[in-house]
C-alpha atoms as a PDB file:
ATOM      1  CA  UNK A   1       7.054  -8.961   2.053  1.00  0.00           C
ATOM      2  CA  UNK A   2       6.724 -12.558   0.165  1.00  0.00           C
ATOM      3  CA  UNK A   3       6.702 -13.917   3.831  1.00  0.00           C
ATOM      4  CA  UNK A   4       3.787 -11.270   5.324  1.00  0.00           C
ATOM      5  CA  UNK A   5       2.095 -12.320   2.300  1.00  0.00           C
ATOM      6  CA  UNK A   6       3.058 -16.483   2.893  1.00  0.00           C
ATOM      7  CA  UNK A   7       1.523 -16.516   6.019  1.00  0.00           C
ATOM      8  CA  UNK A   8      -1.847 -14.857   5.510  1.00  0.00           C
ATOM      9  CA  UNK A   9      -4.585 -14.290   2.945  1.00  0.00           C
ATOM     10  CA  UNK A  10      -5.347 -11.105   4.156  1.00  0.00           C
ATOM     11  CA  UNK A  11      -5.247  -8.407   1.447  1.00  0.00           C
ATOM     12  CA  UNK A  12      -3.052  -5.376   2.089  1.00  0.00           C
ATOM     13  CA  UNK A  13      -1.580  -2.215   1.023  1.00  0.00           C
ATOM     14  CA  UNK A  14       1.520  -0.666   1.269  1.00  0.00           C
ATOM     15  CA  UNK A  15       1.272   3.309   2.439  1.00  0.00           C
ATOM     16  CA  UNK A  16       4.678   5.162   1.142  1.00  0.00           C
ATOM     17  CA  UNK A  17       4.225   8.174   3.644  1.00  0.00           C
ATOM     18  CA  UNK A  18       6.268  10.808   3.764  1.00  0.00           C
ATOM     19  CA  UNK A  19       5.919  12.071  -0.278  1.00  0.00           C
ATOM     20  CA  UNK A  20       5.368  15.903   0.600  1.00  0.00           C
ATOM     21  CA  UNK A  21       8.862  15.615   1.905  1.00  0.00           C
ATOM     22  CA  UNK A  22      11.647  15.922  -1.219  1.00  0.00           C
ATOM     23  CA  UNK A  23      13.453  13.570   0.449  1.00  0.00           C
ATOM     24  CA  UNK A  24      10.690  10.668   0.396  1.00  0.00           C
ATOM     25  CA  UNK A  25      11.607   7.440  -1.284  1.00  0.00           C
ATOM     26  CA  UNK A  26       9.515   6.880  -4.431  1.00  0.00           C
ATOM     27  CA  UNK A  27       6.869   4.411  -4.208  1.00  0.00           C
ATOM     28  CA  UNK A  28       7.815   2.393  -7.206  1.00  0.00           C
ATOM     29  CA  UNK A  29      11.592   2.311  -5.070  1.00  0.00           C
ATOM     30  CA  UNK A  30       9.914   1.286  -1.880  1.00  0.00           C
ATOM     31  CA  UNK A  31       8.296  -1.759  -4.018  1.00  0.00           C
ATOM     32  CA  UNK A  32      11.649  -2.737  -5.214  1.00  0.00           C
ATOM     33  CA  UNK A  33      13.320  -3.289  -2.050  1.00  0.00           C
ATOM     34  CA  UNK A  34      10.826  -4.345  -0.011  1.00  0.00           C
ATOM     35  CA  UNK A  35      10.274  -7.257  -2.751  1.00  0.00           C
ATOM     36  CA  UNK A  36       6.041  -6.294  -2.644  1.00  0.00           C
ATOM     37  CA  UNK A  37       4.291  -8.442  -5.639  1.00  0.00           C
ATOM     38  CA  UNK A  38       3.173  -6.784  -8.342  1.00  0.00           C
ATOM     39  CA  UNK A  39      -0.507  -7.421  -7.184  1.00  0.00           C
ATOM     40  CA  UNK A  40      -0.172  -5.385  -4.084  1.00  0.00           C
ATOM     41  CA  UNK A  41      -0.775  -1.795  -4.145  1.00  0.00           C
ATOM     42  CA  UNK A  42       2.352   0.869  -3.051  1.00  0.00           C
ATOM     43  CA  UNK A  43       0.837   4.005  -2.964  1.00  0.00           C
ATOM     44  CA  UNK A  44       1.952   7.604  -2.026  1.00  0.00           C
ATOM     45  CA  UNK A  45       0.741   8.636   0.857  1.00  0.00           C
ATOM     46  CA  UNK A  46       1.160  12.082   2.988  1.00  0.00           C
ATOM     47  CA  UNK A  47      -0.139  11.117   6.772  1.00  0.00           C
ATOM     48  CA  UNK A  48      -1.011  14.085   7.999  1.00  0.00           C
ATOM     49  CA  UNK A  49      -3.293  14.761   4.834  1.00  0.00           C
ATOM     50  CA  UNK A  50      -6.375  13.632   4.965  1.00  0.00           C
ATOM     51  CA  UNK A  51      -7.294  13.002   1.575  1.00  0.00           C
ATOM     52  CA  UNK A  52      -4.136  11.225   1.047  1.00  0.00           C
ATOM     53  CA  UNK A  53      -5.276   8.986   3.860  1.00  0.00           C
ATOM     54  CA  UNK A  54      -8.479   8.281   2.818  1.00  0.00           C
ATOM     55  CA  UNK A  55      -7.382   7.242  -0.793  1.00  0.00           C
ATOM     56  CA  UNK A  56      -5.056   4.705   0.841  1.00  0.00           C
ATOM     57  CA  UNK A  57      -7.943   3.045   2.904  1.00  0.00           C
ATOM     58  CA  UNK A  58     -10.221   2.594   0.216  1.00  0.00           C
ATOM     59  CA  UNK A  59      -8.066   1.330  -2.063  1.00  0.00           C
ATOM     60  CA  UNK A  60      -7.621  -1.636   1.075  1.00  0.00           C
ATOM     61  CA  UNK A  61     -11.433  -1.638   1.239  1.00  0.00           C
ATOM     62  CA  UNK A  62     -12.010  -2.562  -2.275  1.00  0.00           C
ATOM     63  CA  UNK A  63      -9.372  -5.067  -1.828  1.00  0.00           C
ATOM     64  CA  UNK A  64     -11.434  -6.686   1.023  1.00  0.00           C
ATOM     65  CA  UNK A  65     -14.463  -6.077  -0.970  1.00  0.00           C
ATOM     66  CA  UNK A  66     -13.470  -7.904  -4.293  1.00  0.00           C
ATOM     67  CA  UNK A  67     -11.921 -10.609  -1.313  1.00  0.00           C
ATOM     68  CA  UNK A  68     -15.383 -10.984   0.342  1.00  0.00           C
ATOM     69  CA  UNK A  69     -17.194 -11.262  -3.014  1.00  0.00           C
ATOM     70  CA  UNK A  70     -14.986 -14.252  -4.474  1.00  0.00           C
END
């Protein structure tokens, strides 16, 4: 992750999918190992759920918002 985020200044998010499944990895585990700085969202995420979609979308859109408006 410290070299996705090295080589661009693109904001991003990190979608944990799979959490309706009781098998998932925890988010805050999934931050851990991939190394993903504290500043970078990991959020739960269940793909085929819409809602669960949408909330990890705009949480990248008001990333590239606050991005735009600096």
């Amino acid at each position: 992750m410290d070299r996705f985020a090295v080589i661009t200044n693109v904001p991003f998010v990190v979608a944990a999918n799979k959490q309706d499944d009781e098998t998932a990895l925890p988010p805050a585990y999934i931050r851990r190992r991939l190394g993903v700085p504290a500043e970078v969202p990991v959020l739960p995420c269940v793909a085929s759920d819409r809602t669960s979609v949408k909330r990890v979308l705009l949480s990248l859109l008001h990333l590239i918002a606050e991005r735009v408006q600096d």
